[in-house]
Protein backbone atom coordinates (compact mmCIF):
# COMPACT_ATOMS: atom_id res chain seq x y z
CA UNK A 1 73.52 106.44 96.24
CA UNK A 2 75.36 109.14 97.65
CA UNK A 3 76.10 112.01 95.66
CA UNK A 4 79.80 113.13 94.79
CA UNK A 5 80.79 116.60 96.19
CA UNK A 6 80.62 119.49 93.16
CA UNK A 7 83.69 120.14 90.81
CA UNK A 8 85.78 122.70 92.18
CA UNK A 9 83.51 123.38 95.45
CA UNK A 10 85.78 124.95 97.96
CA UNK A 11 87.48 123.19 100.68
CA UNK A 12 87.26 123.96 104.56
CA UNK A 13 90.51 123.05 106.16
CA UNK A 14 89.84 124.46 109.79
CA UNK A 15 90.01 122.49 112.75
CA UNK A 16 87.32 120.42 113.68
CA UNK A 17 85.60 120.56 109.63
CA UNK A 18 84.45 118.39 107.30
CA UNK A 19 87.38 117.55 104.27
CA UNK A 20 85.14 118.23 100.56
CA UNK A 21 87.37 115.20 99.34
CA UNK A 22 86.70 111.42 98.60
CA UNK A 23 86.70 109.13 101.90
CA UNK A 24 89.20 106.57 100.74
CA UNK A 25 88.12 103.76 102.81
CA UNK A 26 88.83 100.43 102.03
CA UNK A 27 85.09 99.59 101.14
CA UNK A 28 84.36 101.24 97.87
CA UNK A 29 80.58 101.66 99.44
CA UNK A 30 81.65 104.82 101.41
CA UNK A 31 82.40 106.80 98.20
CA UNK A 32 80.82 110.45 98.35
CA UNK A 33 80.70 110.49 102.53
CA UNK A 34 82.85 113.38 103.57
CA UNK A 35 85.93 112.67 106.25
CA UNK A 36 86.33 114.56 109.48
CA UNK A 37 90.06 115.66 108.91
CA UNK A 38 91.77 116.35 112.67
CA UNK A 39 95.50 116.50 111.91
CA UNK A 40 97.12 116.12 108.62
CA UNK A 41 100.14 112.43 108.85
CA UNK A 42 102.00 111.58 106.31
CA UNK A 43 104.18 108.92 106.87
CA UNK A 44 107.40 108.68 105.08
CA UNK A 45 110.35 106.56 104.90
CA UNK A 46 112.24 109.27 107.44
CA UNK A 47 108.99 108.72 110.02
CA UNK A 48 105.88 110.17 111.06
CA UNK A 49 105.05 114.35 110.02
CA UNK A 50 102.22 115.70 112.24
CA UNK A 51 101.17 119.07 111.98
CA UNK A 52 100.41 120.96 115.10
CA UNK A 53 97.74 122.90 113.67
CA UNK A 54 96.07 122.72 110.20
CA UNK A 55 97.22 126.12 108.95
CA UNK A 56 100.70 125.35 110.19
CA UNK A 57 102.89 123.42 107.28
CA UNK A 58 103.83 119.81 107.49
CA UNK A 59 107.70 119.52 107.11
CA UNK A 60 109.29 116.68 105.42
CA UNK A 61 112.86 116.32 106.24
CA UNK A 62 113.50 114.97 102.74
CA UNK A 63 114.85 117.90 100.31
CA UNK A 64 114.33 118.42 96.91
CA UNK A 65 117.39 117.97 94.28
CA UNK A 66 118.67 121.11 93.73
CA UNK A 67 118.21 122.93 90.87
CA UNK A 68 120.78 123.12 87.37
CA UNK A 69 120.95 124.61 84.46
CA UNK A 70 122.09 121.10 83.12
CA UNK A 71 119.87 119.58 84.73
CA UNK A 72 116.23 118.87 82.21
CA UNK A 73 114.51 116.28 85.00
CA UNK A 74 114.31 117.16 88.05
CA UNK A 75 113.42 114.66 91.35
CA UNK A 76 111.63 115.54 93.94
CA UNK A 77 110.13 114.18 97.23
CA UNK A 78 106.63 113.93 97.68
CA UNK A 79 105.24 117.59 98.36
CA UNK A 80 104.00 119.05 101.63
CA UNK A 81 99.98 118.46 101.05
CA UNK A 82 99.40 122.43 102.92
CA UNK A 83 102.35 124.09 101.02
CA UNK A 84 100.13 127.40 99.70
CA UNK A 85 103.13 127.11 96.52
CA UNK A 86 102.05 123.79 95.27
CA UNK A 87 101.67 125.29 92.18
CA UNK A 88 105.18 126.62 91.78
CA UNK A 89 106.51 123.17 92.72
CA UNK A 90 105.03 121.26 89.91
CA UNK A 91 105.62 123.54 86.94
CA UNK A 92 108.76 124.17 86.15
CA UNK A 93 110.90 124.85 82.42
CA UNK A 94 111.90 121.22 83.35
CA UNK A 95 109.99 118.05 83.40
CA UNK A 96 109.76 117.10 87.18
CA UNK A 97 109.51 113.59 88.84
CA UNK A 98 107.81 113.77 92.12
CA UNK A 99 108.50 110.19 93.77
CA UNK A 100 108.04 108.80 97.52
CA UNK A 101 106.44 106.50 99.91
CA UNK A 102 103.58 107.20 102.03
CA UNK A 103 101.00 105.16 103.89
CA UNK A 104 98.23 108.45 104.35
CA UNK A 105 98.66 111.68 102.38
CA UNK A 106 95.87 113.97 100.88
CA UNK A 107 96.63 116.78 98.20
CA UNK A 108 93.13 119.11 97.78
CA UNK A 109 92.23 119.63 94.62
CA UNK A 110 94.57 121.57 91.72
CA UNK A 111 96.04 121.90 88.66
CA UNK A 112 99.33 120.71 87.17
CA UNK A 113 100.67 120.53 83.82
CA UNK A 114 100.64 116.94 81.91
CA UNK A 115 101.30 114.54 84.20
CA UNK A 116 102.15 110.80 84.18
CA UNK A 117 100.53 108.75 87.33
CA UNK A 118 102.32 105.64 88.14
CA UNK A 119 102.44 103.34 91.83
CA UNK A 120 105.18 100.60 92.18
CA UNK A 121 103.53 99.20 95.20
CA UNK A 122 99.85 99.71 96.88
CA UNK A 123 97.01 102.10 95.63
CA UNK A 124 96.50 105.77 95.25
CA UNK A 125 93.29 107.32 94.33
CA UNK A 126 92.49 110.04 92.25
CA UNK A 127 89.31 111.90 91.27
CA UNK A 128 89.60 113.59 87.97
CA UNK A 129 85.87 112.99 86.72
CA UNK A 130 83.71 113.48 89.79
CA UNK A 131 84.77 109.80 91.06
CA UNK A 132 87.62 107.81 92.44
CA UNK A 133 89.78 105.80 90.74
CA UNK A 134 92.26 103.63 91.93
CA UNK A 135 96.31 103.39 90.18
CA UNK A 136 97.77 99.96 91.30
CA UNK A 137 100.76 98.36 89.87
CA UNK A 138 100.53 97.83 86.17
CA UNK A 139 98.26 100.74 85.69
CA UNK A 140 98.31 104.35 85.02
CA UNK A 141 96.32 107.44 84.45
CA UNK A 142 97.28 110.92 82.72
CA UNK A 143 96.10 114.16 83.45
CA UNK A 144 96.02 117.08 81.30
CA UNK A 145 97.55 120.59 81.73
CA UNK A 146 95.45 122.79 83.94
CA UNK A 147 93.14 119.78 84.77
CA UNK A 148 91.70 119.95 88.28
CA UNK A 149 92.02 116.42 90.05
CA UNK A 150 93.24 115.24 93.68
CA UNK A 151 94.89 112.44 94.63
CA UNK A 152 95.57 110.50 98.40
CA UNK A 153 96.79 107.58 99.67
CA UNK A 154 95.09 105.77 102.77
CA UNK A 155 96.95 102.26 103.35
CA UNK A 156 98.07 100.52 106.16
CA UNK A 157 101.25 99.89 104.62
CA UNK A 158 103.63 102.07 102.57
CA UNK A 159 102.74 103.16 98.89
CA UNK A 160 105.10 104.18 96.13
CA UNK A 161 104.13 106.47 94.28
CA UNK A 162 105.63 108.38 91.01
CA UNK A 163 104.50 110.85 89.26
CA UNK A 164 106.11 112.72 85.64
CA UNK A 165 105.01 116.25 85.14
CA UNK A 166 106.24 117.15 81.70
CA UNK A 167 107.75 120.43 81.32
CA UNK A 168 105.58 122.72 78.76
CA UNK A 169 108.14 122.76 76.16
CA UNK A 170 108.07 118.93 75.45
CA UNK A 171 104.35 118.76 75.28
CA UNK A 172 104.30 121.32 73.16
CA UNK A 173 107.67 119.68 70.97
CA UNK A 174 105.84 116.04 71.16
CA UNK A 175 102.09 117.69 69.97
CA UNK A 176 104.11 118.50 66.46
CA UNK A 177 104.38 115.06 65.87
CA UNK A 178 101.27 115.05 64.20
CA UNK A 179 102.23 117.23 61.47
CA UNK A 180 103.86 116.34 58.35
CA UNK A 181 107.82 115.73 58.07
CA UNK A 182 107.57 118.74 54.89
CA UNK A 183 105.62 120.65 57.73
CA UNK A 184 108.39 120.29 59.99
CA UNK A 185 110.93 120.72 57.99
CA UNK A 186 109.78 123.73 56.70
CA UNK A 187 108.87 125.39 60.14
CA UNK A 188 110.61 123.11 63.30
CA UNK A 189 108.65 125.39 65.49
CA UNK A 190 105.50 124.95 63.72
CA UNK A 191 102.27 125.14 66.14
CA UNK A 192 100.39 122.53 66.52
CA UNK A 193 96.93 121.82 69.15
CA UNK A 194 98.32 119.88 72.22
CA UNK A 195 97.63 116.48 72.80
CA UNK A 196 94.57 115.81 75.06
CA UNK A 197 94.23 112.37 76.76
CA UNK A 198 90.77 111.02 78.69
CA UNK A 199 92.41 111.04 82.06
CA UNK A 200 90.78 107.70 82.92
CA UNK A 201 92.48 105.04 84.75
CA UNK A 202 94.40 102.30 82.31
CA UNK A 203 96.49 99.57 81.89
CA UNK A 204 100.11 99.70 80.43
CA UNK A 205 101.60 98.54 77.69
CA UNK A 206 104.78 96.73 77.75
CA UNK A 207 106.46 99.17 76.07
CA UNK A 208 105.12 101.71 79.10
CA UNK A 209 105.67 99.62 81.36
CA UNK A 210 109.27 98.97 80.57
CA UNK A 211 109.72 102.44 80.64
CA UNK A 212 107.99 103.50 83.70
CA UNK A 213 110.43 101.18 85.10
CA UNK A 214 113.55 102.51 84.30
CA UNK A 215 112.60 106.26 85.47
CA UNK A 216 114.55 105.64 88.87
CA UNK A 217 117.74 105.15 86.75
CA UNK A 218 117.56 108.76 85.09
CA UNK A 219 118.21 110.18 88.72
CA UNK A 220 122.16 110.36 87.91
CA UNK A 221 121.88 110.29 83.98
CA UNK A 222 123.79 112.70 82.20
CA UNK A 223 121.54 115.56 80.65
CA UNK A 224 121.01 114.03 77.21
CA UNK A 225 120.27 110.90 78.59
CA UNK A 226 117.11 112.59 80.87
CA UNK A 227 116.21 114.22 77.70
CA UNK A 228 115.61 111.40 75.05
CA UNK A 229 113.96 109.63 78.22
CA UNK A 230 111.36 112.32 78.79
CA UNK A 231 110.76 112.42 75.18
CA UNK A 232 110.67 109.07 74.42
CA UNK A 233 108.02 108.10 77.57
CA UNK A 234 105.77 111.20 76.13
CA UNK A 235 106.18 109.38 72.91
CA UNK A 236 104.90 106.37 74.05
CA UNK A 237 101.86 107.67 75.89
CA UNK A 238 100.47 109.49 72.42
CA UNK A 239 101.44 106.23 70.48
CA UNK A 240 99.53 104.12 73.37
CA UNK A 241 96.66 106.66 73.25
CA UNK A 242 96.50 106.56 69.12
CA UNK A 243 96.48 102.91 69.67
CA UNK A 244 93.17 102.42 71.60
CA UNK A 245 91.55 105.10 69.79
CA UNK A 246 91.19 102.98 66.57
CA UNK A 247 87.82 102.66 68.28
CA UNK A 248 86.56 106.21 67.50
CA UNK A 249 86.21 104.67 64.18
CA UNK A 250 82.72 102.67 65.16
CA UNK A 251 80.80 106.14 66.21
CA UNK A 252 78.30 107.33 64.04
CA UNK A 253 79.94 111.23 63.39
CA UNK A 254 81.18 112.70 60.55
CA UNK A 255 83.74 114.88 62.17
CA UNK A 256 87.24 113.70 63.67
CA UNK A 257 87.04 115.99 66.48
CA UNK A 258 83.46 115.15 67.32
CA UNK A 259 84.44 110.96 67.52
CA UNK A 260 86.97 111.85 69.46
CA UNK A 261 85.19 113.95 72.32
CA UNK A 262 82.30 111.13 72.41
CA UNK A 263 85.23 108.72 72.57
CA UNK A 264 86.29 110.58 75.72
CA UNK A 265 83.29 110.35 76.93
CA UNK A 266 82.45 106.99 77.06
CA UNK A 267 86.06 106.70 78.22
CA UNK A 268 85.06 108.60 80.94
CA UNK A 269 81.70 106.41 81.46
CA UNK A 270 83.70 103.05 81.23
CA UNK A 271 85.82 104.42 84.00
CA UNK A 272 82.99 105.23 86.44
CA UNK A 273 81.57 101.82 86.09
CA UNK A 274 85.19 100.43 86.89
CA UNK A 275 85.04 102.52 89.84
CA UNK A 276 81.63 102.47 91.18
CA UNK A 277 80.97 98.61 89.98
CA UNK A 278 79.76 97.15 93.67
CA UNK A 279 77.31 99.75 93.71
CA UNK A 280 73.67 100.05 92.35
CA UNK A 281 74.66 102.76 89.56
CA UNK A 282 72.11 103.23 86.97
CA UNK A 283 72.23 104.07 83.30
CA UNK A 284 71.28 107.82 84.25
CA UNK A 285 74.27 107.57 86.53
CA UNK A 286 76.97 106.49 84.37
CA UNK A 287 75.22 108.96 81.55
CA UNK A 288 75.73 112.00 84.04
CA UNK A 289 79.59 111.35 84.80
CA UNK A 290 80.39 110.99 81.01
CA UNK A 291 77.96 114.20 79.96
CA UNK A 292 75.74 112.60 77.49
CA UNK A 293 72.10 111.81 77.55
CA UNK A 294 71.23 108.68 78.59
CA UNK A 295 70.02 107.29 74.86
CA UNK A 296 73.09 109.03 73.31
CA UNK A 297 75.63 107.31 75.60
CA UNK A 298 73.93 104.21 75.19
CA UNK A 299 74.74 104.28 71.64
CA UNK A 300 77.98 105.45 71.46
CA UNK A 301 79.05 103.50 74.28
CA UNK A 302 77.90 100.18 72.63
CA UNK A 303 79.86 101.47 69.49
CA UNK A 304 83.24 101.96 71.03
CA UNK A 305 83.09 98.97 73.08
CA UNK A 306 80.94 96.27 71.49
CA UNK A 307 78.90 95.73 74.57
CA UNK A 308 76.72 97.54 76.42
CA UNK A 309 76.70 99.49 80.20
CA UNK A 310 75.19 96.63 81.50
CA UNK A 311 77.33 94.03 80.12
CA UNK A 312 80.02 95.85 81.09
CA UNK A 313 78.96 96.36 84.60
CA UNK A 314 78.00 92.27 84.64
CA UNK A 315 81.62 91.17 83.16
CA UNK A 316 83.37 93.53 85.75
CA UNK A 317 81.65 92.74 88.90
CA UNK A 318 82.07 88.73 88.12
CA UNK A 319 85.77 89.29 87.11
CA UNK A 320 86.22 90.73 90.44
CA UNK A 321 83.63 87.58 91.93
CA UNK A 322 86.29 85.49 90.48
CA UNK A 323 88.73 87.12 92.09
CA UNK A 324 87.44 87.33 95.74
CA UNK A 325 86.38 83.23 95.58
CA UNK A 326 90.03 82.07 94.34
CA UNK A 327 91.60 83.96 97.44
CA UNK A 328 88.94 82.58 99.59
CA UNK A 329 88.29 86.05 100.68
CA UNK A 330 84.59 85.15 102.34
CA UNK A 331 81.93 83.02 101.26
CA UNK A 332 80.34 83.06 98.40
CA UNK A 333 77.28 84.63 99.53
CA UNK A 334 79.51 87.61 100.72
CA UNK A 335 81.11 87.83 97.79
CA UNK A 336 77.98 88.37 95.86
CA UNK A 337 76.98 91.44 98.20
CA UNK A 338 80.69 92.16 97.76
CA UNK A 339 80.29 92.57 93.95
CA UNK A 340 76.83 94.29 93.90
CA UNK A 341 74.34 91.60 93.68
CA UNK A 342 71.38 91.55 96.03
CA UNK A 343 69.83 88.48 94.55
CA UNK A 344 72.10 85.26 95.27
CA UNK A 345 70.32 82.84 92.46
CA UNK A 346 70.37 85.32 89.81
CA UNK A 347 74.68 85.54 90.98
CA UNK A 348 75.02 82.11 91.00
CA UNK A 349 73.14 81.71 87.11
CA UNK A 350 75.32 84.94 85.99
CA UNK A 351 78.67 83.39 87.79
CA UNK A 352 78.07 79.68 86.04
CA UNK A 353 76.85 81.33 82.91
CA UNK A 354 80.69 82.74 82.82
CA UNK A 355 82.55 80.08 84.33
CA UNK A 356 80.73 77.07 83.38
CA UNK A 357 80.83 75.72 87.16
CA UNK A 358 78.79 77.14 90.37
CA UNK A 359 80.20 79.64 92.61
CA UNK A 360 80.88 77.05 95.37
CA UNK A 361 82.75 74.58 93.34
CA UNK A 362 85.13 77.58 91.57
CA UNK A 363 85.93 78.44 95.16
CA UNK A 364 86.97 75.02 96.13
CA UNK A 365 88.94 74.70 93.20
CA UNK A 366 90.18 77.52 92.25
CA UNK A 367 93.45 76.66 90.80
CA UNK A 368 91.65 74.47 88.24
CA UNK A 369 89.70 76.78 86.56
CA UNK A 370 90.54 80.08 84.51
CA UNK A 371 89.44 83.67 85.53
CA UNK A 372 88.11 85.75 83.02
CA UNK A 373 89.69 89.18 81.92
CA UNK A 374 89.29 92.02 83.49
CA UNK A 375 87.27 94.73 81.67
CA UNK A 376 90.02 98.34 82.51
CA UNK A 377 89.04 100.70 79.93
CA UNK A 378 92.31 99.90 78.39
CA UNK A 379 90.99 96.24 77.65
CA UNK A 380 87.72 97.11 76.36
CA UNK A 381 89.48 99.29 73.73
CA UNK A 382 92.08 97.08 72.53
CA UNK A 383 89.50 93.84 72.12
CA UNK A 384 86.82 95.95 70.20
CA UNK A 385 90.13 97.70 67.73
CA UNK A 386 90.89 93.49 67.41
C-alpha cells in the first residue's frame, strides 16, 4: 500500500515538480501517488482560467460581493487556488459562503475557521486525516477552526460546490449553548470551550439537508434574515453532532472528555475504511490513521459501533458490490476486484451470505432484490444509538 504524504510536509509548486497532494483519480487505487502538476485550470461557468506560469495568479473574472456593514453573510466565488491571501479571504467578522462550479481545481493545504462542506452536484475530495474523502450530494463534512485540510475537484463534468465558514463570533455565541439558561442569564457573554466536531465525512439529516438547501436564497435576504440562518444551520450541526454521539456512552472511560476523544477517533478510523475500502488495509492501518494501538481501537471501535473493523470493511465493500452489479457496471468478477476481493468464491459466499442470491443472479435482476445500507460513519452511529 502506498503511503500517504506527511501532515503539513511542504509543497513544491515550481514548474515541472511533483504536487505533495492526493491524486484524485477516478480509481480510488491511486491514492498516495503524487501528480505531476504543469499548469494550474480551473474551469468555471465564465470558461477556462490557465495560468501562464505557476507563480503567476489565476484570475477568475467572477467578483466577490462587496463588502457592508449590514451585510453578516457574505458570498463569494470560488477562490483563486495560488492567491498568497487565502487566508484573509476566508476569515472574516462575517460568516462567508464560498460557492461555484468547477470541473478541476486544487487548494494546497490550510487553515480556515469552522467550516461547513456541502456539493449539490458531483464530488470533491478532501483530506483532513491523512486520507481522502469524498462529499457527494446528501453528504457533508465539517472542519474545525485552524484545522489543516485540502480539498480539489477532478471531474469531467462541472461540480457545485458550497462551502459556510462561520464567522468567529457565532461559534463562539453557539459554543454557550451548552451552559445553563441561569448561566446565561447571569453572564450572556459567559465563556464557554468551542465546539469540536470529528471532521469525518457524513450523511445529513433532513433537518440539514433542508437547510443546506435554502443557503442560495439568503444571497438577497435582509440582514436579520442571514443572521437567524447562520445561527440556526450552526445549531443544527451541534444538535446533529450531540445526536450521533449517544454512542460515546458504550466506551469503557470514566471521563466525558476522554469518551469523547476515543469517539473521535474511531470516527476518524470508520472514515478511513469508507475511504480506503477497495484496498488491502489492515487493522494496523486503520489503527495508525485514528491514533490508537491496534488492541485499543479494536475495542473501542467495536463499542461505538457494534461491529468490528472487519465487519465493517465486509458490509461496505458488498454495499458498494451491490451497487456496481445493479448498474451493470462490469461483470461480476470485476466487480469483486473492484471492491477489494482477490478470492472470487470467498465474494460470491460473502455476497449470497448478504443477499440471499449469487452475485450473477442479483445482477440479472437487480430491480427485484433490495440493496443493503450503506455503512457512512453517520449510519453506523445512528443504528448502534437505536
Amino acid at each position: 500500500m502506498l503511503a500517504a504524504p506527511p501532515l503539513g510536509a511542504p509543497i513544491d509548486t515550481s514548474h515541472d515538480q511533483a504536487v505533495g497532494r492526493w491524486k484524485v483519480a477516478s480509481r480510488r487505487k491511486c491514492v498516495g501517488e503524487h501528480l505531476t502538476v504543469w499548469r494550474p485550470v480551473v474551469r468555471t461557468h465564465a470558461g477556462d482560467h490557465e495560468s501562464k506560469d505557476p507563480p503567476l495568479k489565476w484570475r477568475a473574472t467572477c467578483k466577490a460581493a462587496p463588502k457592508s456593514g449590514d451585510v453578516t453573510m457574505l458570498f463569494k466565488p470560488l477562490p483563486d487556488p495560488n492567491d498568497p491571501n487565502l487566508k484573509h479571504f476566508l476569515w472574516a467578522d462575517e460568516t462567508i459562503v464560498v460557492c461555484g462550479r468547477a470541473s478541476r481545481v486544487s487548494y494546497r493545504r490550510h487553515i480556515a475557521p469552522l467550516s461547513l462542506k456541502l456539493v449539490r452536484s458531483g464530488s470533491e475530495y478532501y483530506n483532513v486525516h491523512g486520507f481522502p474523502e469524498t462529499v457527494s450530494p446528501g453528504e457533508f463534512l465539517v472542519t474545525n477552526a485552524g484545522q489543516p485540510y485540502e480539498s480539489s475537484i477532478d471531474a469531467d463534468t462541472m461540480v457545485d460546490s458550497v462551502s459556510v465558514f462561520f464567522s468567529p463570533g457565532d461559534v463562539q455565541d453557539a459554543a454557550r449553548l451548552r451552559l445553563s439558561d441561569a448561566q446565561l442569564i447571569d453572564e450572556p457573554d459567559a465563556p464557554s470551550a468551542p465546539f469540536e466536531f470529528p471532521a469525518v465525512k457524513r450523511r445529513a439529516s433532513d433537518a440539514l439537508s433542508q437547510q443546506a438547501g435554502a443557503i442560495s436564497t439568503m444571497r438577497d435576504a435582509p440582514r436579520l434574515a442571514r443572521e437567524e440562518f447562520s445561527t440556526r444551520l450552526l445549531m443544527t450541526l451541534i444538535e446533529h453532532e450531540r445526536a450521533c454521539a449517544r454512542v460515546q456512552e458504550g466506551i469503557a472511560a470514566l471521563r466525558a472528555a476522554t469518551r469523547g476523544e476515543l469517539y473521535r477517533r474511531c470516527l476518524i478510523g470508520h472514515a478511513y475504511i469508507d475511504a480506503l475500502f477497495e484496498t488491502d488495509i489492515s487493522l494496523g492501518d486503520i489503527a495508525k490513521a485514528a491514533g490508537l494501538s491496534r488492541a485499543h481501537f479494536l475495542r473501542c471501535f467495536s463499542a461505538c459501533f457494534g461491529q468490528s473493523p472487519y465487519q465493517a470493511l465486509r458490509q461496505r465493500r458488498l454495499q458498494r458490490a451491490g451497487e456496481l452489479l445493479r448498474a451493470g457496471r462490469g461483470t461480476v468478477t470485476e466487480v469483486a476486484l473492484a471492491v477489494g476481493y482477490s478470492n472470487f468464491s470467498a465474494f460470491a459466499r460473502a455476497f449470497k451470505s448478504v443477499y440471499g442470491v449469487s452475485p450473477s443472479f442479483f445482477a440479472q435482476m437487480p430491480e427485484a432484490l433490495p440493496m443493503i445500507s450503506g455503512v457512512s460513519v453517520s449510519d453506523a452511529a445512528e443504528n448502534c444509538a437505536r
